[in-house]
Each structure stands twice: as C-alpha cells, then as structure tokens.
C-alpha atoms as a PDB file:
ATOM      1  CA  UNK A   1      59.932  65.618 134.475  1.00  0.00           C
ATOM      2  CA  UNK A   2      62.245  62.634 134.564  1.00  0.00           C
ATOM      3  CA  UNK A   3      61.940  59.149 132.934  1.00  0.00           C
ATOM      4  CA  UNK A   4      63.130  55.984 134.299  1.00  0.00           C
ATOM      5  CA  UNK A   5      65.258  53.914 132.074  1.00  0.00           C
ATOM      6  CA  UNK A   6      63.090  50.629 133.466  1.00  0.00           C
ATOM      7  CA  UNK A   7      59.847  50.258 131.329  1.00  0.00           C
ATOM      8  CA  UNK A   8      57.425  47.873 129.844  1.00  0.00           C
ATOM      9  CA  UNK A   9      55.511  48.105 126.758  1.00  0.00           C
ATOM     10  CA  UNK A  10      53.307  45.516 124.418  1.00  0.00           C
ATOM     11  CA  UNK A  11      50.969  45.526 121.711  1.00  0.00           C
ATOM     12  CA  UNK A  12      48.919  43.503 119.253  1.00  0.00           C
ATOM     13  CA  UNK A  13      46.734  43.459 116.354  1.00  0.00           C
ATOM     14  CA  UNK A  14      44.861  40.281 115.482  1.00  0.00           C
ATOM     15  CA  UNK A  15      43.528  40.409 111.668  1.00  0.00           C
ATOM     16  CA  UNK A  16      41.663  37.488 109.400  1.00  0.00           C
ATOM     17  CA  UNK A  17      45.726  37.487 107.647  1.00  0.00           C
ATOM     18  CA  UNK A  18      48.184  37.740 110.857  1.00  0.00           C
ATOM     19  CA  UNK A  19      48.882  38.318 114.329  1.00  0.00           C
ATOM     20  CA  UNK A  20      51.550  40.409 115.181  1.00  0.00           C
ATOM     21  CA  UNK A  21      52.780  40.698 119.346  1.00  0.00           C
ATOM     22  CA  UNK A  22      55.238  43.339 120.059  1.00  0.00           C
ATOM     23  CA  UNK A  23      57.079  43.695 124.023  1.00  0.00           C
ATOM     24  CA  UNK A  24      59.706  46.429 125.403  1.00  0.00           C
ATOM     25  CA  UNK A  25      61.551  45.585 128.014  1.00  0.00           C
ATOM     26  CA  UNK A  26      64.442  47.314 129.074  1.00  0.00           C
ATOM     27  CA  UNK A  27      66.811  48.362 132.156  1.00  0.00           C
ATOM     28  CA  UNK A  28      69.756  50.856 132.502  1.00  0.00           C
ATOM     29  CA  UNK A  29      72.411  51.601 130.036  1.00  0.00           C
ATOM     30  CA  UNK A  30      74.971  54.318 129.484  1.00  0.00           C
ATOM     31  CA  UNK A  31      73.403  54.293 125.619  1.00  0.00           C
ATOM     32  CA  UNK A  32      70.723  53.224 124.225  1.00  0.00           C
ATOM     33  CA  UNK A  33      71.341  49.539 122.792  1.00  0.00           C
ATOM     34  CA  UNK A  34      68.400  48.150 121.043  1.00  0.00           C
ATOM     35  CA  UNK A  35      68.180  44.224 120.685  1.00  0.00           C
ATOM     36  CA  UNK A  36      65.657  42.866 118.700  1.00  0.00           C
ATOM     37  CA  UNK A  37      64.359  39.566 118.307  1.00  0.00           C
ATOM     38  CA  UNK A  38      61.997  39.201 115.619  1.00  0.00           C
ATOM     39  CA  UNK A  39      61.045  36.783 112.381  1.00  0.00           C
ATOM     40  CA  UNK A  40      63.461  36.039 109.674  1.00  0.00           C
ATOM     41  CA  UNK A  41      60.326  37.348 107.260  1.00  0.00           C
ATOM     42  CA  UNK A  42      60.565  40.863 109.118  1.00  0.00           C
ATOM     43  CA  UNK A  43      64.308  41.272 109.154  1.00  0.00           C
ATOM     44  CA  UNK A  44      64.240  43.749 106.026  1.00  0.00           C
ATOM     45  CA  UNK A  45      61.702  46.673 108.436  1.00  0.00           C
ATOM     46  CA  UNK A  46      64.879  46.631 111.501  1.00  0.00           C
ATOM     47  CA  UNK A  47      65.814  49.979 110.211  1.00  0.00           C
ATOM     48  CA  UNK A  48      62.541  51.065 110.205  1.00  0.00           C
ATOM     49  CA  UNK A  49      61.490  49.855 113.205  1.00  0.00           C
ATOM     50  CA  UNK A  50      64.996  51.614 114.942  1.00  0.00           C
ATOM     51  CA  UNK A  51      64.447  54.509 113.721  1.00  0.00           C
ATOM     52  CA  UNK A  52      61.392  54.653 114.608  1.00  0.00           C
ATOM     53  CA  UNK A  53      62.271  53.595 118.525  1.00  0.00           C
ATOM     54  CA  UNK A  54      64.602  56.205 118.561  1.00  0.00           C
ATOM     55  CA  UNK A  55      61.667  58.940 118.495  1.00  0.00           C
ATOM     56  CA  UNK A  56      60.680  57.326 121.948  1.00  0.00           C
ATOM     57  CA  UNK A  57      63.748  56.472 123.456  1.00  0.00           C
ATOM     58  CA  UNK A  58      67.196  58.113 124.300  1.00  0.00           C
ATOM     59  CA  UNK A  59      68.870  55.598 126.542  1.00  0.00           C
ATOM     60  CA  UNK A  60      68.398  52.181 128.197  1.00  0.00           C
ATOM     61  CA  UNK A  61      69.268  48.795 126.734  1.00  0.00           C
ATOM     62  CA  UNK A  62      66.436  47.650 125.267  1.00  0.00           C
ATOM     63  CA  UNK A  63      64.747  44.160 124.267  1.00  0.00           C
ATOM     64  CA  UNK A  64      62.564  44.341 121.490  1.00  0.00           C
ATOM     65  CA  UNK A  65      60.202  41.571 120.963  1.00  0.00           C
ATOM     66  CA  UNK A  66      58.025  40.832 117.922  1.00  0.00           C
ATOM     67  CA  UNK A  67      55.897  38.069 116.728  1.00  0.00           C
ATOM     68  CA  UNK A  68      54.222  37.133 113.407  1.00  0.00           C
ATOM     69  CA  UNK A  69      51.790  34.737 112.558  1.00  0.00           C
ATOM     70  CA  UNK A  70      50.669  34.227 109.272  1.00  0.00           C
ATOM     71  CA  UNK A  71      46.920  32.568 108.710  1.00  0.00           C
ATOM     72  CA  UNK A  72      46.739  33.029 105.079  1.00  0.00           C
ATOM     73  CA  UNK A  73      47.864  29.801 102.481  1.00  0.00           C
ATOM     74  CA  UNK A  74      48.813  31.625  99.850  1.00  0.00           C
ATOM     75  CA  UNK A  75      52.263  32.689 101.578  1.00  0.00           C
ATOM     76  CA  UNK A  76      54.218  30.289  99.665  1.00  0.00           C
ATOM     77  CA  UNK A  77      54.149  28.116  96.610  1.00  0.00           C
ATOM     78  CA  UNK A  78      55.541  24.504  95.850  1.00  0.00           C
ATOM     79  CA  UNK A  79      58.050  24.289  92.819  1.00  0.00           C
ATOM     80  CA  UNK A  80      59.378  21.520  91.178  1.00  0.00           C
ATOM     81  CA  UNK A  81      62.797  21.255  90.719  1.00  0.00           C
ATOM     82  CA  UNK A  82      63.014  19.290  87.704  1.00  0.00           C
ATOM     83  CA  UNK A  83      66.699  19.579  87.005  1.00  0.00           C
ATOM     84  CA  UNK A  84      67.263  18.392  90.192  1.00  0.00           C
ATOM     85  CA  UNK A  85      65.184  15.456  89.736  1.00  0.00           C
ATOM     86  CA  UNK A  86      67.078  14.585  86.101  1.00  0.00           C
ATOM     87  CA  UNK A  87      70.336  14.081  88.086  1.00  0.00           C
ATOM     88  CA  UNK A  88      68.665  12.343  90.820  1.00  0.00           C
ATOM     89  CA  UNK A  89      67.191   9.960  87.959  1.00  0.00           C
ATOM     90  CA  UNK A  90      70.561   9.614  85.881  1.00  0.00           C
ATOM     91  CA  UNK A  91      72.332   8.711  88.118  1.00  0.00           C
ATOM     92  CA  UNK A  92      69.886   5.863  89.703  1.00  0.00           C
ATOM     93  CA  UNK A  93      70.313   4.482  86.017  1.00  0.00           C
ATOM     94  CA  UNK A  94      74.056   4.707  86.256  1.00  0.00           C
ATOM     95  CA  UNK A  95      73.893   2.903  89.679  1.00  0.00           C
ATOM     96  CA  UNK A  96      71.719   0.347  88.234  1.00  0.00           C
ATOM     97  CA  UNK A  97      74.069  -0.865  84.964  1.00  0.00           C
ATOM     98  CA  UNK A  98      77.226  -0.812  87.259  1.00  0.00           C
ATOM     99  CA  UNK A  99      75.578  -2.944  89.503  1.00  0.00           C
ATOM    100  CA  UNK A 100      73.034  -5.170  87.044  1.00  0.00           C
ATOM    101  CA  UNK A 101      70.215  -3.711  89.468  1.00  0.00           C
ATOM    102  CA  UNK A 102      66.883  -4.222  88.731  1.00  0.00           C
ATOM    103  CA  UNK A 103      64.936  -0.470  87.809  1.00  0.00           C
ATOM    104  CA  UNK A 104      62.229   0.032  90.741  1.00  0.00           C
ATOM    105  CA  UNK A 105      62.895   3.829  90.814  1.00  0.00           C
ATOM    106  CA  UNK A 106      58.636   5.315  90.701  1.00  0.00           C
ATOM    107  CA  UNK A 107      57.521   8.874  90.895  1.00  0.00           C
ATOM    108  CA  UNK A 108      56.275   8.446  94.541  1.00  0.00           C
ATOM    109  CA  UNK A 109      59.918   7.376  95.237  1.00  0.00           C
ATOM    110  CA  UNK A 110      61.945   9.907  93.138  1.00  0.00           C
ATOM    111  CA  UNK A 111      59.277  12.953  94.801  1.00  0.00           C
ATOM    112  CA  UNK A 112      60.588  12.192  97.905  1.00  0.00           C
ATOM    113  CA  UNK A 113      64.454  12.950  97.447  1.00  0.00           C
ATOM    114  CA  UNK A 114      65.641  16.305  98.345  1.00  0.00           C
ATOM    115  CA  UNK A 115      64.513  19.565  96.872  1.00  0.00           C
ATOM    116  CA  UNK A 116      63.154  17.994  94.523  1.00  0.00           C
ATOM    117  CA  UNK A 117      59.676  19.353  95.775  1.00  0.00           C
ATOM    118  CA  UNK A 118      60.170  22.608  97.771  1.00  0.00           C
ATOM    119  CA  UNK A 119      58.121  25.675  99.265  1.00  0.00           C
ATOM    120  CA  UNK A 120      58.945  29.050  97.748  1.00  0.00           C
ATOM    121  CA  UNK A 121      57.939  32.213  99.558  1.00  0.00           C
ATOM    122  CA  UNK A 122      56.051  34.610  97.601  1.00  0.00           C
ATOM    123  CA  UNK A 123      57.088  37.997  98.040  1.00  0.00           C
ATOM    124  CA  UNK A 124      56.342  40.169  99.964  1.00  0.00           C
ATOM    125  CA  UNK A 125      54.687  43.853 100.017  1.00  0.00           C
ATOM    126  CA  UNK A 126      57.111  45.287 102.128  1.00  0.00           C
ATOM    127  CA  UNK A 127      55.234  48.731 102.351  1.00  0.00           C
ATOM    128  CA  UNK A 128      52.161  47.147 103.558  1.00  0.00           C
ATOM    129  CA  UNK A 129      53.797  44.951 106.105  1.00  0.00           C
ATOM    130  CA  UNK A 130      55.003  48.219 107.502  1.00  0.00           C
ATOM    131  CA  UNK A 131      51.962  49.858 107.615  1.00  0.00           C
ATOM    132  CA  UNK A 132      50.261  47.065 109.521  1.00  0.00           C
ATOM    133  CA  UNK A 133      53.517  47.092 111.745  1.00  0.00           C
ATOM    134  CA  UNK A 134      53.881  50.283 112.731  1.00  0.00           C
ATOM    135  CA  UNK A 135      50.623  50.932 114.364  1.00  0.00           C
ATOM    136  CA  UNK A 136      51.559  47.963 116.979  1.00  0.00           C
ATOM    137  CA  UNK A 137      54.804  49.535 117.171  1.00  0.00           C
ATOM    138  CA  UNK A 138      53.855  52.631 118.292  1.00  0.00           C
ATOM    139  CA  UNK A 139      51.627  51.959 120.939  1.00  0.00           C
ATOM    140  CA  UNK A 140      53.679  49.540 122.160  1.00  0.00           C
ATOM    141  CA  UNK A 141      56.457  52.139 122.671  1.00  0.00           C
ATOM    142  CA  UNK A 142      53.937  55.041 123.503  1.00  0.00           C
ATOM    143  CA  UNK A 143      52.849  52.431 126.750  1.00  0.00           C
ATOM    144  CA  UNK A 144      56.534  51.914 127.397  1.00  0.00           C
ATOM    145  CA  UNK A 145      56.985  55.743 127.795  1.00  0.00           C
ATOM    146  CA  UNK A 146      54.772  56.134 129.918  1.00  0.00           C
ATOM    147  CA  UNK A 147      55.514  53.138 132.639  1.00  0.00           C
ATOM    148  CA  UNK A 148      58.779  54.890 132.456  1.00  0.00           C
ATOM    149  CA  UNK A 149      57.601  58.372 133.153  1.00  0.00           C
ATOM    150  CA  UNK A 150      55.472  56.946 136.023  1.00  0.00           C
ATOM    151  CA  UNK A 151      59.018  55.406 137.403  1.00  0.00           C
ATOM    152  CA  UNK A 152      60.399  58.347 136.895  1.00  0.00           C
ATOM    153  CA  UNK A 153      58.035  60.099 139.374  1.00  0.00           C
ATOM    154  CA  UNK A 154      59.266  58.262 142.117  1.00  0.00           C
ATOM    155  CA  UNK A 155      62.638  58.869 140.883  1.00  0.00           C
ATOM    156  CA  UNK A 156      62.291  62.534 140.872  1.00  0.00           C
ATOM    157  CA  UNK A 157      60.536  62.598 144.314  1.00  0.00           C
ATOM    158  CA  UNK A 158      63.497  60.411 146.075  1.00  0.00           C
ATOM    159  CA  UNK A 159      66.069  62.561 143.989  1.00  0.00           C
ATOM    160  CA  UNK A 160      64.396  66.018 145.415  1.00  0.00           C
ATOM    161  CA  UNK A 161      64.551  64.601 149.150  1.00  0.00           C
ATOM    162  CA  UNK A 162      68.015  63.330 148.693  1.00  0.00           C
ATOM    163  CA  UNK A 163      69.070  67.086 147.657  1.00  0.00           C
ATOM    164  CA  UNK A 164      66.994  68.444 150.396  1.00  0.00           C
ATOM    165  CA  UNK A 165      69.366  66.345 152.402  1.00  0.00           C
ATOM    166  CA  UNK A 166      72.614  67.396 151.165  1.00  0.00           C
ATOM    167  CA  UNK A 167      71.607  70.643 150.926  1.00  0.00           C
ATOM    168  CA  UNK A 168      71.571  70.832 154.872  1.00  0.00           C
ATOM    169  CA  UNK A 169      74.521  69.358 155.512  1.00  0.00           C
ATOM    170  CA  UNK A 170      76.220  72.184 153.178  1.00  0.00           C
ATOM    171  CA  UNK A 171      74.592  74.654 155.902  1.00  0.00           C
ATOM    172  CA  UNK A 172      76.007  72.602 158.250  1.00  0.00           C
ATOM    173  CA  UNK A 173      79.329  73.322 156.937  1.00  0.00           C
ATOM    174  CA  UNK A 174      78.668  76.757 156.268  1.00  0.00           C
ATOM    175  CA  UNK A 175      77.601  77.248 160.128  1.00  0.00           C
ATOM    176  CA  UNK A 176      80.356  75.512 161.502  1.00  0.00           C
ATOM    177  CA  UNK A 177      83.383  77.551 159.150  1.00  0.00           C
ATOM    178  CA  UNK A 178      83.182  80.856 161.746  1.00  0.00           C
ATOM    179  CA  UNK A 179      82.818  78.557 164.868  1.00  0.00           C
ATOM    180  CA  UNK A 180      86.117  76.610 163.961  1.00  0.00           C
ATOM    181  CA  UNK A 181      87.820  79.855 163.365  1.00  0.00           C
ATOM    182  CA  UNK A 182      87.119  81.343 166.909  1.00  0.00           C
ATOM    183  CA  UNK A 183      88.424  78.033 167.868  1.00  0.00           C
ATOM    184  CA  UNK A 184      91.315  78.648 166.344  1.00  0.00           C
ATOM    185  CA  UNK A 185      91.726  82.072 167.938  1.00  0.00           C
ATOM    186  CA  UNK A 186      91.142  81.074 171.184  1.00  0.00           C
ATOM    187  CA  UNK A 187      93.156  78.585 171.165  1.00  0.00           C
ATOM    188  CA  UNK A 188      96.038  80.152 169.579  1.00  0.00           C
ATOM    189  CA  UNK A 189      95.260  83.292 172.288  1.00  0.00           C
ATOM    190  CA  UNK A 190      96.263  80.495 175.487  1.00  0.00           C
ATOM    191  CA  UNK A 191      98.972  79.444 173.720  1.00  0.00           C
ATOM    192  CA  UNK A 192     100.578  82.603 173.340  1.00  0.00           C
ATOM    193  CA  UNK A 193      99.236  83.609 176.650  1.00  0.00           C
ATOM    194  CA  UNK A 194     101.074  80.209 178.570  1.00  0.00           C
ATOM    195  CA  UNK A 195     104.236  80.895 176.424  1.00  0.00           C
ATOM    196  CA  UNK A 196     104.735  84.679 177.222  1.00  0.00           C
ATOM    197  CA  UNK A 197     103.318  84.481 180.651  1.00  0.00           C
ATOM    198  CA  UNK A 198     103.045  88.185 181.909  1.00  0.00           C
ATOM    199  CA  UNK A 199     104.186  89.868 178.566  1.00  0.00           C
ATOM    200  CA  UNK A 200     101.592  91.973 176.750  1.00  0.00           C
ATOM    201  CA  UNK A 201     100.127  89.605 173.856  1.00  0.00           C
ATOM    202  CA  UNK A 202     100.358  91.460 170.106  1.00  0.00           C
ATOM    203  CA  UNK A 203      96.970  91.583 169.070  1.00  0.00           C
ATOM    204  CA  UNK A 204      97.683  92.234 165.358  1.00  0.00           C
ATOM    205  CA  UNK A 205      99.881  89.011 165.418  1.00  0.00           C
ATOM    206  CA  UNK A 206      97.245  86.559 166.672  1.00  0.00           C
ATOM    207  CA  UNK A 207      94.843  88.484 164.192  1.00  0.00           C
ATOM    208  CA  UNK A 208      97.054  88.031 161.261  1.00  0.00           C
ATOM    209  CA  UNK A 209      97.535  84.717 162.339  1.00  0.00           C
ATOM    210  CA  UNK A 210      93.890  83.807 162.847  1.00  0.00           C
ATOM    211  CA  UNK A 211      93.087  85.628 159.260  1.00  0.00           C
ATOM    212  CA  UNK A 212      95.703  83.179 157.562  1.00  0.00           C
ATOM    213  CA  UNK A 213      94.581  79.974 159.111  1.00  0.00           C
ATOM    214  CA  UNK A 214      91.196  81.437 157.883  1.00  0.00           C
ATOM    215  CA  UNK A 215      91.915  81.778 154.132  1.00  0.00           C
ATOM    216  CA  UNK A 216      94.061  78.466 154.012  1.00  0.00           C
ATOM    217  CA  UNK A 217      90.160  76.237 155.971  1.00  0.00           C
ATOM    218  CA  UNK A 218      88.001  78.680 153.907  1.00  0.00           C
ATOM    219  CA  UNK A 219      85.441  76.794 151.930  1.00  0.00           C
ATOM    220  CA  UNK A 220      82.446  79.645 150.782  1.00  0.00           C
ATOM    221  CA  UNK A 221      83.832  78.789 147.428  1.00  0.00           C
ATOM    222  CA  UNK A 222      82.884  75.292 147.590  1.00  0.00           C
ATOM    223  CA  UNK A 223      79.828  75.959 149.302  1.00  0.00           C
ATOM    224  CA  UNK A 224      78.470  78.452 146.763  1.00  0.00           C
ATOM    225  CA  UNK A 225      79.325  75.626 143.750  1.00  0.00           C
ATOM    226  CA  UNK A 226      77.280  73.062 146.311  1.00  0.00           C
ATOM    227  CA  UNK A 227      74.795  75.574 146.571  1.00  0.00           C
ATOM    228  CA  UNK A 228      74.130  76.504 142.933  1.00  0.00           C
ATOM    229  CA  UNK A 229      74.556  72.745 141.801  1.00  0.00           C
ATOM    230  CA  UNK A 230      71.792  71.460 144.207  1.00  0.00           C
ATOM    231  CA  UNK A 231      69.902  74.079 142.931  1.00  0.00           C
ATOM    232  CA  UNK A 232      70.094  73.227 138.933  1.00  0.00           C
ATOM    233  CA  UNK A 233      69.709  69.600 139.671  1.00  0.00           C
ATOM    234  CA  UNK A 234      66.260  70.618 141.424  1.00  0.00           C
ATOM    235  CA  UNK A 235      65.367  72.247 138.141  1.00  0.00           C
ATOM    236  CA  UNK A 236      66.588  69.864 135.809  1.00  0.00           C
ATOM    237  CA  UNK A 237      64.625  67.112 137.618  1.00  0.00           C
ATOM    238  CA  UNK A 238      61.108  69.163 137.437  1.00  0.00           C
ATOM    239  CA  UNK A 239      61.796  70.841 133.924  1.00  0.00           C
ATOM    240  CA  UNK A 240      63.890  68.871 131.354  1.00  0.00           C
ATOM    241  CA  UNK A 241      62.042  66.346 129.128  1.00  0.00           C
ATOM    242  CA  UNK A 242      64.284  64.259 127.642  1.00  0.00           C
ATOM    243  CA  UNK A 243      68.210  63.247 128.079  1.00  0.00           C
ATOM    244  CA  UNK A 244      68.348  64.209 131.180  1.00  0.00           C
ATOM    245  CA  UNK A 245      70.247  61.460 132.574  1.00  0.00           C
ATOM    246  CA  UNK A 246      73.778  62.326 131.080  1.00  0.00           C
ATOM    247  CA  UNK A 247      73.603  66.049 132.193  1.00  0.00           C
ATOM    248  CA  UNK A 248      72.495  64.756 135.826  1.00  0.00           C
ATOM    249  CA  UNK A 249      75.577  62.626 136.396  1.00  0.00           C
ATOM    250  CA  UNK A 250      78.102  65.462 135.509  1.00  0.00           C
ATOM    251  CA  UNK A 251      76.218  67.754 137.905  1.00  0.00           C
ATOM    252  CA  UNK A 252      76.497  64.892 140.357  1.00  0.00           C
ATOM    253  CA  UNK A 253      80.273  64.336 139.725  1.00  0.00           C
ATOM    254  CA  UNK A 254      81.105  68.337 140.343  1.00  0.00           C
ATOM    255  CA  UNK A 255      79.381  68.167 143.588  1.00  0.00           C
ATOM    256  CA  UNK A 256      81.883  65.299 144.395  1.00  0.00           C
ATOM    257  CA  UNK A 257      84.760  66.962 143.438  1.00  0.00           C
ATOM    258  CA  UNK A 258      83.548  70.296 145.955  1.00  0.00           C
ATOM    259  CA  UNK A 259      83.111  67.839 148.841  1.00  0.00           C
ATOM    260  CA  UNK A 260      86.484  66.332 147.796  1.00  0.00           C
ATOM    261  CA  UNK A 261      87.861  69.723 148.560  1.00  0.00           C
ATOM    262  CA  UNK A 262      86.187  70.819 151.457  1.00  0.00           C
ATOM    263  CA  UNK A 263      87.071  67.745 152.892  1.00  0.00           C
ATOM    264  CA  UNK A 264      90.856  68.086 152.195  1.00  0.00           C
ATOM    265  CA  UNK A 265      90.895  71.497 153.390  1.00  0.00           C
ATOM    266  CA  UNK A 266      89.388  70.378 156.807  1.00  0.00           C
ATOM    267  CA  UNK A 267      91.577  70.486 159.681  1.00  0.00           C
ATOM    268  CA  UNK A 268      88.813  70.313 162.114  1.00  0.00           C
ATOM    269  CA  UNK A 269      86.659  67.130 162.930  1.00  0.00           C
ATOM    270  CA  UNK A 270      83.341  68.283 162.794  1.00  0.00           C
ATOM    271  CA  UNK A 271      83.236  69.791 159.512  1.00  0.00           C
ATOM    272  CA  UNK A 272      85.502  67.099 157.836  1.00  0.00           C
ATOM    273  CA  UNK A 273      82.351  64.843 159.540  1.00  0.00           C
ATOM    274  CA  UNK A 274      80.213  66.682 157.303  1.00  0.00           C
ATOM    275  CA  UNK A 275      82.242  66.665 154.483  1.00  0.00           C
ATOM    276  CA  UNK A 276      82.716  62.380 154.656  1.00  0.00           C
ATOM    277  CA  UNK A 277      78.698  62.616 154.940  1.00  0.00           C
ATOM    278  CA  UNK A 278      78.375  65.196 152.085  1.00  0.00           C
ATOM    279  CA  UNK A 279      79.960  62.335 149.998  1.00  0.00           C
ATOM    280  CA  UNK A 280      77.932  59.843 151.100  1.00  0.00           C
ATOM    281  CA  UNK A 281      74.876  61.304 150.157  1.00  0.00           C
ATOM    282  CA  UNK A 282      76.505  62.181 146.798  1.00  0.00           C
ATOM    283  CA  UNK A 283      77.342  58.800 145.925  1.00  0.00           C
ATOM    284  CA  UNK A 284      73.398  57.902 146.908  1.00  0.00           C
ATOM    285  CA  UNK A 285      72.496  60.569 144.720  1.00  0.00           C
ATOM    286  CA  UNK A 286      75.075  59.613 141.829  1.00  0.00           C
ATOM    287  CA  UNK A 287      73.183  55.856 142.104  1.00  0.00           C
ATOM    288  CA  UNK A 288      69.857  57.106 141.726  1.00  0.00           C
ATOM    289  CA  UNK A 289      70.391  59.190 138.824  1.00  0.00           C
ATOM    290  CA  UNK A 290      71.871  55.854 137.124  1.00  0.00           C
ATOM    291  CA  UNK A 291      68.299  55.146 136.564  1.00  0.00           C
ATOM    292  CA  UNK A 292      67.371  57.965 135.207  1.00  0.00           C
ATOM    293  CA  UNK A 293      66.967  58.337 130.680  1.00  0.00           C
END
C-alpha cells in the first residue's frame, strides 16, 4: 500500500482554559520539510512536536498550523517598574530648573510613560502544555495519514495500469526481435542472390552473417531487466508501507536506462517505435511516482 504525499489533517480541543486548532497541509517533496507556524508562547514544544510528526510522516513538504487561545486572566501579571519611573521623574525635575518650568508632573501622568507599567507572563508548565498538545497533534496527523493513504489508492491503481501498459509493449518488442531477424535473412539472401546471379549461394555465410547481425540487435537482456523491474514495482506498490517513494523512482530510472538501450541497439523501425513508446510510458510512470511518500 502506497501513500500520497498530498494530505490534509486538523484538529481541536476547546477547554474552559484554551483552544488549540492544529492543520496539515502538504504537497510533494524530495524530503520531508516541515514548516510550522505556530505562537511565540509554543515555540519551546517545536522539537517535540517534530519529532513527533516524524512518526507519521517520511516525505512531503509540510505546513504545520497551530493556534492557541488563552481564556484564563491569570496568564500574566502587571509590574511596576519603579526604577524606571525614578529616571523618568529626575529627569522631569532637571528639565524643569534648566528651564524655570513650573512642576505639573502627577501620577496619572508619570503611569503613562513607557514601561513604566508592563505585563509579565507567568510561566509556564511546559509539561502540561504538552500533554494538552499532543492529543490534538496526533489526531490531526493520524487524519492526515489517512487522506493520504486514500490518495494513494488511486495512485497505486493508475501506477498498476500504467505497468500493465508497458509491460505489453516489452512483449511487443520481444515478438518483433525473431521477425526482424528473418528480415534480415531474407533480405540479405536477395542480395547475395542478385549479386552472384547463377552461382550457388554459401549457406553457412548468410547464416553466420544472419547470427552476427543477431547478437549485435539482440535485446532478451534488456527485456528480462524490463520484465523483472515491472514486476517488483507491482509488488512494491501492493506490499511496502512506508518510504516507498525513493525506492520507486530508482526502479523507474533502470527501466529508462533498458529502453535507452534497446532503443540504441534498434536498427529496425518498428521495434525502435516501441522502444520511443517504452519511454514514454516510463516518463508517465516516473511522474506519477513523484507523488508517491
């Protein structure tokens, strides 16, 4: 079973203290990036909260999403900063005997300047912020599994018809490899035959001929590679949990490379036909298995 690398999660938990929102989003990547945007307050759980994510998820570039709103009071506290307010207050008084000001300065005034008042976080229990966290967490990645394994489905049933495809078309070359050879023959036989005219032909000549042409067009090997990789690629599709992706894409390159050859050992149009079409499905192939974790 294959997994998309296109998925959607979110969760939430709503108590009388906060709200927390998570959302996954993510589309393909050669790694797995994660990018999350969350509250300054939070900042010190992003290793958790990776690691964690990394259970779930092997590659895709990923947008993490988290929320936090706090309905208690008591999350900060209002300090004075009285040495603050002493400078601010010296040097009004200096101001006023270089000037000959009158002294108006009053509390409600001086309060005002700033920092003089200012809100102080309390800190924070960092153990139970994760614990009400990770819950949320969780299911949000647990949902965002599974939208990708139901992607995935469809991936693995337009990946097994696409090999189904290429497979034939490696027949096809298969079943044409004798035909072009007795081509060969035959047409090397008329040659001979309009050259010598009424001389005897020498069988063993044309045959060594034809079995040299025949070695130098011959393609079983590549065949037999196509054969066996179509083959794994089936399996790894309907088998492999997890990672898949990487290991797909090196299958899918190798296949390229044998259709690479069989096409540059092709003297004959119909099979280098084939072999052009061989690649083209390849590529389609190589494309699809982009999306694939």
């Amino acid at each position: 079973m294959i997994k998309s690398m296109t998925g959607f999660g979110r969760a939430e938990v709503v108590t009388d203290e906060r709200k927390i929102t998570i959302e996954l989003k993510s589309v393909n990547h050669r790694y797995l990036d994660l990018s999350i945007k969350m509250p300054k307050k939070l900042s010190f759980l992003e290793g958790a909260i990776r690691n964690l994510m990394k259970t779930y998820i092997q590659r895709g570039k990923v947008d993490v999403y988290i929320t936090c709103e706090d309905y208690t009071m008591n999350n900060g506290a209002l300090k004075y900063n009285k040495e603050l307010a002493g400078e601010y207050l010296t040097y009004l008084r200096q101001i006023q005997q270089d000037f000959g000001l009158d002294f108006d300065i009053k509390v409600s005034t001086l309060s005002r300047y700033p920092e003089v008042f200012v809100m102080e976080e309390q800190s924070v229990d960092e153990e139970a912020l994760w614990n009400y966290l990770e819950p949320p967490l969780r299911e949000a990645c647990e949902k965002f599994v599974q939208t990708r394994i139901q992607e995935g489905r469809n991936l693995e049933k337009d990946l097994a018809e696409k090999l189904d495809g290429l497979e034939e078309k490696v027949l096809k070359v298969e079943e044409r490899a004798p035909e072009v050879v007795s081509a060969y023959r035959a047409k090397l036989e008329a040659k001979v035959a309009e050259l010598l005219e009424d001389t005897q032909i020498d069988e063993n000549r044309i045959a060594s001929e034809v079995i040299l042409y025949s070695d130098k067009i011959c393609n079983d090997e590549e065949t037999v590679r196509l054969h066996s990789h179509i083959k794994n690629m089936k399996k790894m599709i309907t088998t492999e949990k997890d990672g898949v992706g990487r290991k797909l894409d090196f299958m899918a390159q190798e296949m390229n490379r044998e259709a690479n050859t069989i096409l540059s050992k092709s003297n004959d149009l119909e099979t280098s036909d084939i072999a052009i079409d061989l690649k083209t499905e390849i590529e389609k192939i190589r494309e699809q298995i982009q999306n694939v974790e």
